[in-house]
C-alpha atoms as a PDB file:
ATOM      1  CA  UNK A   1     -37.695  82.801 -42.096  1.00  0.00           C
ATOM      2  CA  UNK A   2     -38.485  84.473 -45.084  1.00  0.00           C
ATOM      3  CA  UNK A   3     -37.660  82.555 -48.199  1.00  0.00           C
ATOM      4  CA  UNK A   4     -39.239  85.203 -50.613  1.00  0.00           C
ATOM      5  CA  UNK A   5     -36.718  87.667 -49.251  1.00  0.00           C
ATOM      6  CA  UNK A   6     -33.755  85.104 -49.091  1.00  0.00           C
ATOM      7  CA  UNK A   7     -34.728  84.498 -52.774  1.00  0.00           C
ATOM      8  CA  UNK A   8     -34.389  88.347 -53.729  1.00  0.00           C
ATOM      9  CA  UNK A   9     -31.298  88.609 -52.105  1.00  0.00           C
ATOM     10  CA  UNK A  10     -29.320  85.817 -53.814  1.00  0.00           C
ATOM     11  CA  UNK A  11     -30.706  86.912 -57.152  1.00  0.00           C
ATOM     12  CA  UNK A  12     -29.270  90.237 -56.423  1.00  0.00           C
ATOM     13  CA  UNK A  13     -25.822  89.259 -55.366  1.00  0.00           C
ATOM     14  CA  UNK A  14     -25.817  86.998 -57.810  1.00  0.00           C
ATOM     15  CA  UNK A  15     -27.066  89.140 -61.083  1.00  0.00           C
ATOM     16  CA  UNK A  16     -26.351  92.755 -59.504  1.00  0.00           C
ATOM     17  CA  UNK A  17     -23.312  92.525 -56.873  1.00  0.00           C
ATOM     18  CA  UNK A  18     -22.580  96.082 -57.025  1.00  0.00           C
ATOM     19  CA  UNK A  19     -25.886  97.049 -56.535  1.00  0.00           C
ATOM     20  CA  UNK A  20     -26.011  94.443 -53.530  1.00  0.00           C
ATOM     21  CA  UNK A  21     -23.077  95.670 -51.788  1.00  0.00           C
ATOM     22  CA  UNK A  22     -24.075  99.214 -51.778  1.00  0.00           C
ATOM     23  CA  UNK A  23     -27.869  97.861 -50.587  1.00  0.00           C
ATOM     24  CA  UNK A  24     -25.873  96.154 -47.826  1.00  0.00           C
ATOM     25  CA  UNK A  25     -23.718  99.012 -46.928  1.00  0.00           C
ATOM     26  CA  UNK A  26     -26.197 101.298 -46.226  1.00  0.00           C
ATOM     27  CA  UNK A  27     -28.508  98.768 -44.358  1.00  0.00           C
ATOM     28  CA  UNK A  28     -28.547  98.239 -40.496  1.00  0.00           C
ATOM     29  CA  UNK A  29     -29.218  94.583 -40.425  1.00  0.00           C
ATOM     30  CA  UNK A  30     -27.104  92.873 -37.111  1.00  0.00           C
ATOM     31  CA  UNK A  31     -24.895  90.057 -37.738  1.00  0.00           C
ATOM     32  CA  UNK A  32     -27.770  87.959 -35.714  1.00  0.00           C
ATOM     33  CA  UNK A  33     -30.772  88.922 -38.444  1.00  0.00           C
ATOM     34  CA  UNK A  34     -27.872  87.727 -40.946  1.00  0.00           C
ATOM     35  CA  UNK A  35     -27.170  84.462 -39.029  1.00  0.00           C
ATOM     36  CA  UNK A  36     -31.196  84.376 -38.778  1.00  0.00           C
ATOM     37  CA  UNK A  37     -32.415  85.118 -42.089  1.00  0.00           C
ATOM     38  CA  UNK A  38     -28.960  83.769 -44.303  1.00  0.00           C
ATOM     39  CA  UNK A  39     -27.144  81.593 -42.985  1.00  0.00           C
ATOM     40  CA  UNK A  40     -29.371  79.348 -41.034  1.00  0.00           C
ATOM     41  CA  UNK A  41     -31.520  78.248 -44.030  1.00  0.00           C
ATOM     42  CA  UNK A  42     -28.843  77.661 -46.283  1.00  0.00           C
ATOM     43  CA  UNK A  43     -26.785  75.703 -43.761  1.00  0.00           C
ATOM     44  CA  UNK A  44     -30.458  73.639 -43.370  1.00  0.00           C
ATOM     45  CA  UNK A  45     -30.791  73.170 -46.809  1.00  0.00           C
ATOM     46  CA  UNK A  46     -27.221  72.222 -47.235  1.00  0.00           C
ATOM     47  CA  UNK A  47     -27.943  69.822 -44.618  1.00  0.00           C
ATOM     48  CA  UNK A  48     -31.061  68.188 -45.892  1.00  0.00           C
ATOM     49  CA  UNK A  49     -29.341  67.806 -49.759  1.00  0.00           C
ATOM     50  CA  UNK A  50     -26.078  65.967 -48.225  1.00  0.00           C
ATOM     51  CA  UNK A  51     -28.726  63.488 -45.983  1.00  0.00           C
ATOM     52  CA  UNK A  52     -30.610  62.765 -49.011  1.00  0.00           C
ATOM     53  CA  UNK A  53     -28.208  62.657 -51.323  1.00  0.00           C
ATOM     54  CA  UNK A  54     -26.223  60.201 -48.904  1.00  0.00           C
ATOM     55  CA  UNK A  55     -29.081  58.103 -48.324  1.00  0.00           C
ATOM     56  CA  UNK A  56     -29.663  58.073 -52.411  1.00  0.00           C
ATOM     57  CA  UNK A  57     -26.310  57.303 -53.312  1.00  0.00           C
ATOM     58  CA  UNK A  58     -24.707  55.203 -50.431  1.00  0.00           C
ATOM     59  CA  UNK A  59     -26.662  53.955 -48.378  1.00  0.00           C
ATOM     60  CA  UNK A  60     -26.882  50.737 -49.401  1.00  0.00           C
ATOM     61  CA  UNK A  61     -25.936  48.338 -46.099  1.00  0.00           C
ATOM     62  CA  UNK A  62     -25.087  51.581 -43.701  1.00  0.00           C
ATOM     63  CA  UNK A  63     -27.428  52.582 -41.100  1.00  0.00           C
ATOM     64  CA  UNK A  64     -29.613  55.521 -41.413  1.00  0.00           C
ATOM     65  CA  UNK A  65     -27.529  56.966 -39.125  1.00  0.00           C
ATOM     66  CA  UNK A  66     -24.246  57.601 -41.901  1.00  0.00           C
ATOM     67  CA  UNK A  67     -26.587  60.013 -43.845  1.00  0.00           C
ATOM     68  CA  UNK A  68     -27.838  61.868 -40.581  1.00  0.00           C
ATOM     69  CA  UNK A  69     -23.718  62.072 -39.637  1.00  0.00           C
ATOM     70  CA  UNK A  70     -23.234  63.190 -43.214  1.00  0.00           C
ATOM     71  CA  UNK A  71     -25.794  65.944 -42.765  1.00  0.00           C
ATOM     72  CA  UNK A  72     -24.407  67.226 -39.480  1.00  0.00           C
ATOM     73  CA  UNK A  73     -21.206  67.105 -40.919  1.00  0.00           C
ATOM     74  CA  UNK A  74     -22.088  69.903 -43.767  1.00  0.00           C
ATOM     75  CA  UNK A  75     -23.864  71.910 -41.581  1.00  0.00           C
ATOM     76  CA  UNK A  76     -20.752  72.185 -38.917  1.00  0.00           C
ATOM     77  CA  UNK A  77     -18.516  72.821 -42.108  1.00  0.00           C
ATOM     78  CA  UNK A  78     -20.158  76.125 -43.446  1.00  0.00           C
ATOM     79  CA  UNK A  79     -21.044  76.926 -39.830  1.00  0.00           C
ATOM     80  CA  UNK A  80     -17.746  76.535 -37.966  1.00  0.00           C
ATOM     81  CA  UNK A  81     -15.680  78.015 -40.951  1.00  0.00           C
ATOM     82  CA  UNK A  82     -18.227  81.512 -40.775  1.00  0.00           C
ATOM     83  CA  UNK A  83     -17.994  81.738 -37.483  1.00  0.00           C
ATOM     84  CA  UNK A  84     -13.728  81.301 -36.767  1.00  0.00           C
ATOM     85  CA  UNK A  85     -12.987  82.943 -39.972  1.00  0.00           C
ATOM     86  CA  UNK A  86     -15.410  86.527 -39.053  1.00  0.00           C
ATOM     87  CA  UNK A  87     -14.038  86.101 -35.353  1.00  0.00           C
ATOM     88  CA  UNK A  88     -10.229  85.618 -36.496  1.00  0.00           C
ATOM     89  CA  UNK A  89     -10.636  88.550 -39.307  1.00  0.00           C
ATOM     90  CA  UNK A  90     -12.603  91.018 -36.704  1.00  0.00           C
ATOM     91  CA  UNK A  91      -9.594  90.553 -34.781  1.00  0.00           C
ATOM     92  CA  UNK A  92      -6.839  91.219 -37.839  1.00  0.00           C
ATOM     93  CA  UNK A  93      -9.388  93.917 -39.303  1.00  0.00           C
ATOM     94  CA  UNK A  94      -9.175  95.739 -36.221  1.00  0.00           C
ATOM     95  CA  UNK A  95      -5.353  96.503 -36.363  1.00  0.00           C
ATOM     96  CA  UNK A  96      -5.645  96.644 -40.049  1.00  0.00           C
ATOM     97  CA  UNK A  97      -8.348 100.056 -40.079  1.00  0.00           C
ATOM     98  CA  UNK A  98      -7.616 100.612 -36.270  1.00  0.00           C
ATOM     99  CA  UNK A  99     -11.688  99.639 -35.730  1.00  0.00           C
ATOM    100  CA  UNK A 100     -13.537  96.544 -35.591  1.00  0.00           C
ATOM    101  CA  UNK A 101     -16.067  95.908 -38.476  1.00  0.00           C
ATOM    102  CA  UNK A 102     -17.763  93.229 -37.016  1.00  0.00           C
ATOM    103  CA  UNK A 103     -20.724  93.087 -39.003  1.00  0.00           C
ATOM    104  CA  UNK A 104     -19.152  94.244 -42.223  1.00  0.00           C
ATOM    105  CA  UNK A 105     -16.820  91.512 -41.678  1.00  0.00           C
ATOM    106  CA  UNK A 106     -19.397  88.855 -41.280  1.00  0.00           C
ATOM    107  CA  UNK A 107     -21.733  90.351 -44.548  1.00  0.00           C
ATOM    108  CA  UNK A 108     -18.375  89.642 -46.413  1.00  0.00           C
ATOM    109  CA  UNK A 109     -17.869  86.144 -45.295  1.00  0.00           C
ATOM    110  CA  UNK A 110     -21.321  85.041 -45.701  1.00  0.00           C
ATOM    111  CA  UNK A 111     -22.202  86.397 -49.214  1.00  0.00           C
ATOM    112  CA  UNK A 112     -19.171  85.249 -50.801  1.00  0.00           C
ATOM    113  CA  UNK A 113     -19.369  82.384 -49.624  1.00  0.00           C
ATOM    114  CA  UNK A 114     -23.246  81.961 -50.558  1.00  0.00           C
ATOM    115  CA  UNK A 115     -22.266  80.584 -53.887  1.00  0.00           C
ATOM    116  CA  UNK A 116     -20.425  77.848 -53.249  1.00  0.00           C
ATOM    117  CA  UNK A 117     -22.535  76.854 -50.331  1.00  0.00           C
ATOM    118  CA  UNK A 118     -25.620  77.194 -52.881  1.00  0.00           C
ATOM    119  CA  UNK A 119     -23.997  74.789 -55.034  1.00  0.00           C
ATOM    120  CA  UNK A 120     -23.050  72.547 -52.304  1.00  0.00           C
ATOM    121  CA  UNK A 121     -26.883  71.700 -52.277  1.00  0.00           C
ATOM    122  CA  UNK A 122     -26.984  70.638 -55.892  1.00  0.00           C
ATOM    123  CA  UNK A 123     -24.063  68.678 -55.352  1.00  0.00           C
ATOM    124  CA  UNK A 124     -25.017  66.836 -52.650  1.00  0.00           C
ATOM    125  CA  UNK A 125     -28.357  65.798 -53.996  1.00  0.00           C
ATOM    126  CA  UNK A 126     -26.631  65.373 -57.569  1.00  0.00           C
ATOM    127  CA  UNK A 127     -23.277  64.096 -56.983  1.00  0.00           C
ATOM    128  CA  UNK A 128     -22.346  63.933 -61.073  1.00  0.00           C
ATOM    129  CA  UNK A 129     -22.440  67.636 -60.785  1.00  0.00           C
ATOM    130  CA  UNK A 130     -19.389  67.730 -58.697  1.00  0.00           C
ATOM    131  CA  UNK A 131     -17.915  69.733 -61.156  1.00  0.00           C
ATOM    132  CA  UNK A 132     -20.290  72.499 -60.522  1.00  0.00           C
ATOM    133  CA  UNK A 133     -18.514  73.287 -57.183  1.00  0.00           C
ATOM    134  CA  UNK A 134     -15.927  75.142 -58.943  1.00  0.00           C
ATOM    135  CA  UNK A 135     -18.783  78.077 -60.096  1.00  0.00           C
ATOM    136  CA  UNK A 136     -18.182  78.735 -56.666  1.00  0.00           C
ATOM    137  CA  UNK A 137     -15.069  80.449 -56.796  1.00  0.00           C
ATOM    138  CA  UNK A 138     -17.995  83.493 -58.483  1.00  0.00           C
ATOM    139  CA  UNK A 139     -17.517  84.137 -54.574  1.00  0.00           C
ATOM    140  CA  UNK A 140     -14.163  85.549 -54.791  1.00  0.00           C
ATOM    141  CA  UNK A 141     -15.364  87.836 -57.412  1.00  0.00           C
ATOM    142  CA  UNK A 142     -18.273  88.762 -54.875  1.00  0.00           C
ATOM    143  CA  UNK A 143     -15.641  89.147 -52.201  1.00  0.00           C
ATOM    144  CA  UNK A 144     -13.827  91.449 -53.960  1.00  0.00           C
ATOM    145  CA  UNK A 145     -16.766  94.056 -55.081  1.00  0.00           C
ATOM    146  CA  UNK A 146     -17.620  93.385 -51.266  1.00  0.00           C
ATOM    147  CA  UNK A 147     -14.092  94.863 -50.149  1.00  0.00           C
ATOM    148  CA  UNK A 148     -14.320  97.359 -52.671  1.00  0.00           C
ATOM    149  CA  UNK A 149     -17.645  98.710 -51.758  1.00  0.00           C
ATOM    150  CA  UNK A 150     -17.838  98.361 -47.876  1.00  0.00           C
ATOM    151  CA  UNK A 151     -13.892  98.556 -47.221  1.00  0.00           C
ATOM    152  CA  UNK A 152     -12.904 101.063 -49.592  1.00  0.00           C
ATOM    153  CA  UNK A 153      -9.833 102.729 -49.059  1.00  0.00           C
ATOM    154  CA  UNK A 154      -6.525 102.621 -51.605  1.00  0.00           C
ATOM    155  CA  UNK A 155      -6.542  99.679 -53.988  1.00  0.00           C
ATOM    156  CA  UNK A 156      -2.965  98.207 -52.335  1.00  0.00           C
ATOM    157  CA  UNK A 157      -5.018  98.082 -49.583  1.00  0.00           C
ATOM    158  CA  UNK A 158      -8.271  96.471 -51.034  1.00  0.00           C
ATOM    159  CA  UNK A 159      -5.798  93.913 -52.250  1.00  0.00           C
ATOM    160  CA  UNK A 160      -4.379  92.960 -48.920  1.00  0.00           C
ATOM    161  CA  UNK A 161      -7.314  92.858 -46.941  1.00  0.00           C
ATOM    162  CA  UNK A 162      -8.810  91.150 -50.344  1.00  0.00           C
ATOM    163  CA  UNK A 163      -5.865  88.424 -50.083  1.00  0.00           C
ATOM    164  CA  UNK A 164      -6.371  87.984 -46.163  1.00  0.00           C
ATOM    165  CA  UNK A 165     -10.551  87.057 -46.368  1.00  0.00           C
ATOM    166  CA  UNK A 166      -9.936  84.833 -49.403  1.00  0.00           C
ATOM    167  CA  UNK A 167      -7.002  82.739 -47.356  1.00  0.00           C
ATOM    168  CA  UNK A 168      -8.462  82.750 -44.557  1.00  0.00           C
ATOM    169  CA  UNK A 169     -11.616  81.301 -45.814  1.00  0.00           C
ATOM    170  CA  UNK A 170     -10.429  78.884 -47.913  1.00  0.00           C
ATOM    171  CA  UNK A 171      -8.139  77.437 -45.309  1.00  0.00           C
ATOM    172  CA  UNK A 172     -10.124  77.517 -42.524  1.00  0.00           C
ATOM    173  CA  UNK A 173     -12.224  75.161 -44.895  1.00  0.00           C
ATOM    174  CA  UNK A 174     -10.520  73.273 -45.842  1.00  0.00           C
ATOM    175  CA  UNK A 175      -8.923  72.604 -42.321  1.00  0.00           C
ATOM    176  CA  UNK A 176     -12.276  72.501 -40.491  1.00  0.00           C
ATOM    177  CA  UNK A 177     -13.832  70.254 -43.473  1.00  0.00           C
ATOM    178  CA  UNK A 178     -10.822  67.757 -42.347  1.00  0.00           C
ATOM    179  CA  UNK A 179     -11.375  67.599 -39.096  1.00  0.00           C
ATOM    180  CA  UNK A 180     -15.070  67.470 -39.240  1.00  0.00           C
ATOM    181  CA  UNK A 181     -15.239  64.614 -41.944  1.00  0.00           C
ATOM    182  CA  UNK A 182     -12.384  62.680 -39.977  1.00  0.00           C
ATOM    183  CA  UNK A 183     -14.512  62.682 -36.857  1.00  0.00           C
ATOM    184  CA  UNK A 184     -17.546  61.779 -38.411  1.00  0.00           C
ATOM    185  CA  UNK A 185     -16.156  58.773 -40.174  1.00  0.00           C
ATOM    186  CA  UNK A 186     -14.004  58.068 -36.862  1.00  0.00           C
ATOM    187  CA  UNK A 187     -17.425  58.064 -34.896  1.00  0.00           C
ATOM    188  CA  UNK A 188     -19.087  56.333 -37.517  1.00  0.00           C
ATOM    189  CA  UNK A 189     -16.944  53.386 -37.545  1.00  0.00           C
ATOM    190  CA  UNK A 190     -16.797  53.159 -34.083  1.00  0.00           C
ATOM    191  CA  UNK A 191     -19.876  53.057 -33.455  1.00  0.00           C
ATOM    192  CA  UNK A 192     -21.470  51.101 -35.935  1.00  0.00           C
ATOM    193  CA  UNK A 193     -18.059  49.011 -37.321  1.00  0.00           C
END
């Protein structure tokens, strides 16, 4: 893993997203370097953030084991919801433009979503930031210079395909966060209650 180039690359989507998206259009990275090099240490950090901050914040009488659950449970979250949403939108994309864009597809998921999963980490070690989580709809902004840039196409177009990743993220999150945290807790308490 290279951090120094993870780094670089979130300052640029961040700061510069126009500049990012075109950098990402013309690259030839596979959707397994993204998974590699992206997702993978974010999803770690993510997961190390919600164990300690867990373990800081509530685990008074629980067993280690609550913050451990608590860290798997973020790191499923991000995971599953990247995963369903690129294979469910490859799927609609391809009758959409009449060809799959499978790694175009996944680029789009992952950096929008970047944000918000970056500020999942501060929240999770700092839960009085909670409020921060809402800097992460930047994403949709991201998402939609993202469609603009590697989708192209007429803007009535742009919109719909604009209105279908947006959706379809947020509900598969919010569906998939619902499940996850109801069988965590469910195992939790069965377990150790």
């Amino acid at each position: 893993m290279d951090f120094k180039l993870l780094y670089r690359r979130i300052v640029q989507l961040i700061t510069r997203p126009v500049i990012f998206w075109s950098l990402v259009k013309d690259e030839q990275r596979s959707i397994r370097d993204v998974r590699r090099s992206v997702v993978f240490p974010v999803l770690f950090l993510i997961a190390i953030a919600s164990f300690i901050g867990t373990y800081r914040y509530t685990y008074n009488t629980l067993s280690v084991v609550y913050p451990l659950l608590k860290a798997v449970e973020y790191f499923l979250i991000f995971f599953l919801t990247i995963e369903l949403v690129s294979i469910l939108l490859n799927e609609i994309s391809g009758f959409m433009v009449r060809t799959r864009l499978n790694d175009l597809n996944y680029k789009l998921i992952v950096y929008s979503l970047l944000p918000f999963m970056l500020l999942m980490v501060m929240t999770k070690l700092f839960s009085s930031l909670l409020f921060f989580n809402l800097l992460g709809f930047y994403g949709m902004y991201l998402l939609w210079r993202g469609v603009d840039i590697l989708i192209g196409g007429e803007y009535s177009f742009r919109v719909r395909f604009f209105i279908l990743f947006s959706s379809c993220i947020l509900v598969f999150y919010l569906g998939i966060r619902w499940i996850i945290i109801e069988l965590t807790e469910g195992f939790y308490l069965f377990i150790f209650a």
